[in-house]
N, C-alpha and C. Protein backbone atom coordinates (compact mmCIF):
# COMPACT_ATOMS: atom_id res chain seq x y z
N UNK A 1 89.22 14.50 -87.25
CA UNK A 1 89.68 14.10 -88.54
C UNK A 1 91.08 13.51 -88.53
N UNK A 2 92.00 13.21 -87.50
CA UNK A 2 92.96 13.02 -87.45
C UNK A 2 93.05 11.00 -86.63
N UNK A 3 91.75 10.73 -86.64
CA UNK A 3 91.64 9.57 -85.66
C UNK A 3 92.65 8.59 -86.68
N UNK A 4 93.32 7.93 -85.67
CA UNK A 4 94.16 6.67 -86.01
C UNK A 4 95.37 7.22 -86.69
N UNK A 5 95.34 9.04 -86.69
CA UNK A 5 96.79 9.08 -87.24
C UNK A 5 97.43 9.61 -86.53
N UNK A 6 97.19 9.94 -85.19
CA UNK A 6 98.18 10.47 -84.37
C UNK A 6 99.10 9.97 -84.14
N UNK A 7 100.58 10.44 -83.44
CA UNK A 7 101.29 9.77 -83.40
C UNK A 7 102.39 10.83 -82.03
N UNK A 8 103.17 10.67 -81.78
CA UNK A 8 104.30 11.68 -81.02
C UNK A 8 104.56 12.66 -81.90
N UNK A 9 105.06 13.88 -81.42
CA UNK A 9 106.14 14.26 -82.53
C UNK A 9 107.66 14.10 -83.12
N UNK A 10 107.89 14.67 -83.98
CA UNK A 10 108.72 14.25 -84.51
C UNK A 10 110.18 15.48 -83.04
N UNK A 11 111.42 15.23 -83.69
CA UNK A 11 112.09 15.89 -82.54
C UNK A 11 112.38 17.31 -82.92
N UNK A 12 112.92 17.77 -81.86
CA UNK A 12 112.66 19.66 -82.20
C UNK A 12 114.28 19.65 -82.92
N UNK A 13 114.12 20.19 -84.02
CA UNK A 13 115.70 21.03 -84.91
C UNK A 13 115.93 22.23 -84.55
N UNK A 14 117.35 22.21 -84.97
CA UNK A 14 118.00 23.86 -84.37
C UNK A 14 118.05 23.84 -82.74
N UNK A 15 118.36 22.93 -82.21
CA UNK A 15 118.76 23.76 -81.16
C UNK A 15 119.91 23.67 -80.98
N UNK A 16 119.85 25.36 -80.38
CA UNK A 16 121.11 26.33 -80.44
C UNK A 16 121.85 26.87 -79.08
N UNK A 17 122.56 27.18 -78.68
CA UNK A 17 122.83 28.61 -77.38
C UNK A 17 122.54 29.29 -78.76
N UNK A 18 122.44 30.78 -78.00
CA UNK A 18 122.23 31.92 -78.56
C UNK A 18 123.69 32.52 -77.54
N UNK A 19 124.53 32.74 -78.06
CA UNK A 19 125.71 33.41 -76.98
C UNK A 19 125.78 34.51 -76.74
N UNK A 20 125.32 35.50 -77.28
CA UNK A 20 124.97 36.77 -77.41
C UNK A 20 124.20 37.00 -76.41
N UNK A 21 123.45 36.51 -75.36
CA UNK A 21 122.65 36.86 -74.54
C UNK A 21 123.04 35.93 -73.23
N UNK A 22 124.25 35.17 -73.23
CA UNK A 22 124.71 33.97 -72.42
C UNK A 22 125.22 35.23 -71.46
N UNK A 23 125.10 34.46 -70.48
CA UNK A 23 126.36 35.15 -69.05
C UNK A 23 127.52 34.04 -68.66
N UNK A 24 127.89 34.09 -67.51
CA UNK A 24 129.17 33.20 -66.70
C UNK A 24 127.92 32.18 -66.18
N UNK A 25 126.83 32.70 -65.84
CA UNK A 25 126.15 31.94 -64.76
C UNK A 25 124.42 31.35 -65.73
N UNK A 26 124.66 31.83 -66.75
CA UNK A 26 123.11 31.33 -67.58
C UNK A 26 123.32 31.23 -68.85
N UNK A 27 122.53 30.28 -69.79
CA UNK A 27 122.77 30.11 -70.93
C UNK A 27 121.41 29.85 -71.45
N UNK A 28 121.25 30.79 -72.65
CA UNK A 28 120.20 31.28 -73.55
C UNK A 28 120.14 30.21 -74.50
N UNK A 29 119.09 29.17 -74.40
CA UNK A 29 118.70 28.62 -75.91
C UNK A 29 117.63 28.56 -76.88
N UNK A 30 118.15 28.12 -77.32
CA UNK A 30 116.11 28.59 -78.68
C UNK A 30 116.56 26.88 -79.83
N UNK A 31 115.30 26.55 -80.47
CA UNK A 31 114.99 25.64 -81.27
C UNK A 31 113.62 26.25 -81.90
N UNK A 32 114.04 25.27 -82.94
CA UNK A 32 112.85 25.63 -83.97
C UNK A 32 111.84 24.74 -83.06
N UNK A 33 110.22 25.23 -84.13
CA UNK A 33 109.44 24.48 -83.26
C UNK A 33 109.29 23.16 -83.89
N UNK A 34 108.89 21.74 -83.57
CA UNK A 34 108.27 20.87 -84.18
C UNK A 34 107.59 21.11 -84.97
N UNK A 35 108.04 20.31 -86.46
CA UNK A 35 107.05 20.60 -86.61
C UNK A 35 105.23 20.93 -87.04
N UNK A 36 104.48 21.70 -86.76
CA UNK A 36 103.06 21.36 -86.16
C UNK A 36 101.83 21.27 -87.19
N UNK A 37 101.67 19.97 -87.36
CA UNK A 37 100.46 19.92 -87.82
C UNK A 37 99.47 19.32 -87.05
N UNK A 38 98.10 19.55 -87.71
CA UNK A 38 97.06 18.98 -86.84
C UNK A 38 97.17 17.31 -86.09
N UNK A 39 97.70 16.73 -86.51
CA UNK A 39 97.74 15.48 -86.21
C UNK A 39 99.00 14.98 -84.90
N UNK A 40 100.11 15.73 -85.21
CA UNK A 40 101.23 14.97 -84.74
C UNK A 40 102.01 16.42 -84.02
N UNK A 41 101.76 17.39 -83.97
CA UNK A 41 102.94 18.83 -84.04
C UNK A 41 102.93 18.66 -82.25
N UNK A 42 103.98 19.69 -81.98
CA UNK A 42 104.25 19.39 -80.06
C UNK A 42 103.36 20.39 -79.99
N UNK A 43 102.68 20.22 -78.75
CA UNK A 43 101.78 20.99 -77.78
C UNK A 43 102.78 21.58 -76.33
N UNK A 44 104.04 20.74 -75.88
CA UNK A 44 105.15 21.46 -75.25
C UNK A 44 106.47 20.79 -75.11
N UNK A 45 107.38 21.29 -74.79
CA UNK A 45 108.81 21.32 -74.61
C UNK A 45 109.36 21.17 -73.17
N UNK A 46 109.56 19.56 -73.40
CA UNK A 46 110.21 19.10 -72.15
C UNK A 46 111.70 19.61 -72.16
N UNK A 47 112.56 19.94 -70.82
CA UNK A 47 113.98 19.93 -70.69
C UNK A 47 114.78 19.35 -69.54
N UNK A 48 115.97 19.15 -69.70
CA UNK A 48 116.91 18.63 -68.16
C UNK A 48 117.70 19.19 -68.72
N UNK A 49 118.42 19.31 -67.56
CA UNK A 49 119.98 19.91 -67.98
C UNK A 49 120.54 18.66 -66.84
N UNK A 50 122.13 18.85 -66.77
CA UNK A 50 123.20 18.52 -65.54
C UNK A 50 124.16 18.97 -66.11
N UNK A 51 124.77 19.26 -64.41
CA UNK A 51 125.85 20.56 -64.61
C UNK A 51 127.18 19.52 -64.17
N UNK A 52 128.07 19.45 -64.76
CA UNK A 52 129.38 18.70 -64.33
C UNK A 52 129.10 17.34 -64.53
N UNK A 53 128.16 16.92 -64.57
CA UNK A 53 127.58 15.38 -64.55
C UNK A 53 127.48 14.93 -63.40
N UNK A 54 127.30 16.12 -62.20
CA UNK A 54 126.53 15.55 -61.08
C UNK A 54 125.08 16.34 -60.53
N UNK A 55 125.12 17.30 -60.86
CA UNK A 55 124.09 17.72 -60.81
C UNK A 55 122.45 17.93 -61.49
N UNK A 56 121.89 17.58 -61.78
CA UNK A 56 120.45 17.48 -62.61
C UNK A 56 119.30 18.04 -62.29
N UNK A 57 118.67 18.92 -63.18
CA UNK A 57 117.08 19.84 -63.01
C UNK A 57 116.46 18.87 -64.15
N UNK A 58 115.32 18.41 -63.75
CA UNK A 58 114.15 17.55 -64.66
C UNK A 58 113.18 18.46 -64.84
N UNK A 59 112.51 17.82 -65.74
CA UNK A 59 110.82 18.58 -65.83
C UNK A 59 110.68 19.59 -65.97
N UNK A 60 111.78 20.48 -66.70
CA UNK A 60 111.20 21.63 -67.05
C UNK A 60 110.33 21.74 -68.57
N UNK A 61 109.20 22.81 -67.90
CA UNK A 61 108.09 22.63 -69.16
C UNK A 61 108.59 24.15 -70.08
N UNK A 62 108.10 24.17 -70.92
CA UNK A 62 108.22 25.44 -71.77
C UNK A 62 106.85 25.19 -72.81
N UNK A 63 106.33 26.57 -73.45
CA UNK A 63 105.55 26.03 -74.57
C UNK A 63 106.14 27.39 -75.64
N UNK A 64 106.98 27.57 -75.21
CA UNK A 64 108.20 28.47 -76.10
C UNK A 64 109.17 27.65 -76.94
N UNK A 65 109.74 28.73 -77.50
CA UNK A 65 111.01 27.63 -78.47
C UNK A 65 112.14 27.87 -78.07
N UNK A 66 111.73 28.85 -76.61
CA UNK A 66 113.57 29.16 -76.58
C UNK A 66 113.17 29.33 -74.50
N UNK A 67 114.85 29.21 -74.17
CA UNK A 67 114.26 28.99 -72.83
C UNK A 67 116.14 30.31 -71.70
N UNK A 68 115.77 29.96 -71.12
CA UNK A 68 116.93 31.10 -70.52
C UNK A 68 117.49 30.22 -69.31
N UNK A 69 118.06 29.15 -69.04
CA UNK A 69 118.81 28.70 -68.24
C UNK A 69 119.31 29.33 -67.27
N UNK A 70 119.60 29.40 -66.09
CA UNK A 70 119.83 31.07 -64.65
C UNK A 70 120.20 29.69 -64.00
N UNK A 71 121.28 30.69 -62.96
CA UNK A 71 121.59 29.56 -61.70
C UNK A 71 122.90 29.11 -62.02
N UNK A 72 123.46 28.84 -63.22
CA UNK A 72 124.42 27.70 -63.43
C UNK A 72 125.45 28.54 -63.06
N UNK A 73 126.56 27.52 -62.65
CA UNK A 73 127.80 27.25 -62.14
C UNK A 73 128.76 27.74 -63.15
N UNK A 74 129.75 28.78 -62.53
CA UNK A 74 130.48 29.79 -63.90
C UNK A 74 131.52 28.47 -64.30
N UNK A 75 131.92 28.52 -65.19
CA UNK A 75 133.38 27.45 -65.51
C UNK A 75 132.34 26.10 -65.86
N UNK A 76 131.51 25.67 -65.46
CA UNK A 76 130.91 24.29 -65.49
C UNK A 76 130.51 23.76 -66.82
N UNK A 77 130.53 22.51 -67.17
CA UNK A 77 129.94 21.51 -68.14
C UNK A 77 128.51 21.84 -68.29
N UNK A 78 128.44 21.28 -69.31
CA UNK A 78 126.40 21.61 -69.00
C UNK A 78 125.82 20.71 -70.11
N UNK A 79 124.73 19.81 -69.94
CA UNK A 79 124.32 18.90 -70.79
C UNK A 79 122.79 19.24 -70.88
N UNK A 80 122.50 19.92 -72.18
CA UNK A 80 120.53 20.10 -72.06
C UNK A 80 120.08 19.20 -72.86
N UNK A 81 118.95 18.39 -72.15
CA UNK A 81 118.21 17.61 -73.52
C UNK A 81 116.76 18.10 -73.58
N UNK A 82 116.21 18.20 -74.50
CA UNK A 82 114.95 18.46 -74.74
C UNK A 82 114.37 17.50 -75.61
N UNK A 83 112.24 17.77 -75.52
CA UNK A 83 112.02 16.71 -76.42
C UNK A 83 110.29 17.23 -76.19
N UNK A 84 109.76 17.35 -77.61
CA UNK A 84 108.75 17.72 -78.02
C UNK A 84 107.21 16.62 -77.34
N UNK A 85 106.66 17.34 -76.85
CA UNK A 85 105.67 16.08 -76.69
C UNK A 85 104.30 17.01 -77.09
N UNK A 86 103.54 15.86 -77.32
CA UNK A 86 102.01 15.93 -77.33
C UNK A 86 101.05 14.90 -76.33
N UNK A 87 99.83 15.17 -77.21
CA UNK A 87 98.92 14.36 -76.49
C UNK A 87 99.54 12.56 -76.30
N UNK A 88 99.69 12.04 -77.40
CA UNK A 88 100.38 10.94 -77.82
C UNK A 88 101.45 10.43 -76.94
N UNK A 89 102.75 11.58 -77.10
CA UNK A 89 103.53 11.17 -76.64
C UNK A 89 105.03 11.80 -76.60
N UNK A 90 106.31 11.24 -76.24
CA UNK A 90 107.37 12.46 -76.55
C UNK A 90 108.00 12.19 -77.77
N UNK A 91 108.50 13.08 -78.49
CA UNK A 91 110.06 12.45 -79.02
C UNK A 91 111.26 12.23 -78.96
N UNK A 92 112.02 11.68 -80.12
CA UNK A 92 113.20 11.54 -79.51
C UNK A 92 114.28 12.95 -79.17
N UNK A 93 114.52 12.19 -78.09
CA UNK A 93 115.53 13.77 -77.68
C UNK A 93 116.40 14.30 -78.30
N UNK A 94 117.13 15.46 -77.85
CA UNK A 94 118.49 16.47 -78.47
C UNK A 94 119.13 16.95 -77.57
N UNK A 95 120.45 16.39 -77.78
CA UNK A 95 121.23 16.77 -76.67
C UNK A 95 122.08 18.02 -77.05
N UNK A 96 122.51 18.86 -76.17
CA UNK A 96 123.38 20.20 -76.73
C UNK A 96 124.15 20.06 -75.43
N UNK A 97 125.58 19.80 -75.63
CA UNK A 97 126.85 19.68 -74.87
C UNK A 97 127.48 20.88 -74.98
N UNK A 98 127.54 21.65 -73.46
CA UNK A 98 128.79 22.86 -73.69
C UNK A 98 128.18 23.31 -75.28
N UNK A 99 127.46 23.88 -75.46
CA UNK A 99 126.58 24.94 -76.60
C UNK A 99 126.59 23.98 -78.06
N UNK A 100 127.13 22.33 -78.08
CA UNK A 100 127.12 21.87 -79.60
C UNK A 100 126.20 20.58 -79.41
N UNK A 101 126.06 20.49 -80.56
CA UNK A 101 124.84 19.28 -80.60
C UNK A 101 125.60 18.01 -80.60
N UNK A 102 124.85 16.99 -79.35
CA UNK A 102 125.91 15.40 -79.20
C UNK A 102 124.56 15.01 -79.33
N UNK A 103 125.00 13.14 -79.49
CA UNK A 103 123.78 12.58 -79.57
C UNK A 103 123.86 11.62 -78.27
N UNK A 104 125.08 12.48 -77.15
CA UNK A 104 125.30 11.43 -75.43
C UNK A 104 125.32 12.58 -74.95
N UNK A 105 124.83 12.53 -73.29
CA UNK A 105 125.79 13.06 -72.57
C UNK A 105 127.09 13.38 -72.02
C-alpha cells in the first residue's frame, strides 16, 4: 500500500552525548528515532566518527537510538555523524562536534 510513495527517511533529531554515562575514553549517545511510518521511517542507523581529524571508524550499524562509543583517545576531538536509512535510501546526516550539534566537521 505504500507503492510509489516511498522515499528515504527523513534525518534522525536529538542527537545528544548523554554525559552522565561518558568516560575519558568513551562517549554515550542517543537520538530520537526517525520518524517511522509505514512508508518512509529508518529500518537502521548508520555512524562514523574521527578522532582529531585524523583518525576515522565507518560503517557502524545500530538499529538502536543510542550507541556507546569505547576506544577513544582521552583529551581528543571527536566528530559523529549519523544518518537514518531504509530500504530506499539514507538521509541527510547530523553531525555532533565535541558533544554539540554542527552542520561540518
Amino acid at each position: 500500500f505504500c507503492l510509489g510513495k516511498e522515499k528515504a527517511p527523513d534525518e534522525p533529531t536529538g542527537l545528544r552525548e548523554v554525559t552522565e554515562q561518558a568516560t575519558t575514553t568513551s562517549v554515550y549517545i542517543e537520538w530520537d528515532e526517525s520518524p517511522p511510518t509505514t512508508c518512509d521511517g529508518a529500518t537502521w542507523y548508520e555512524m562514523s566518527y574521527t578522532i582529531d581529524k585524523t583518525f576515522s571508524v565507518t560503517n557502524i550499524t545500530t538499529y538502536k537510538t543510542h550507541y556507546n562509543l569505547t576506544g577513544l583517545m582521552e583529551d581528543a576531538t571527536y566528530c559523529i555523524t549519523l544518518v537514518a536509512v531504509n530500504a530506499v535510501g539514507k538521509s541527510q546526516s547530523v553531525i555532533l562536534f565535541n558533544g554539540e550539534k554542527h552542520t561540518a566537521c
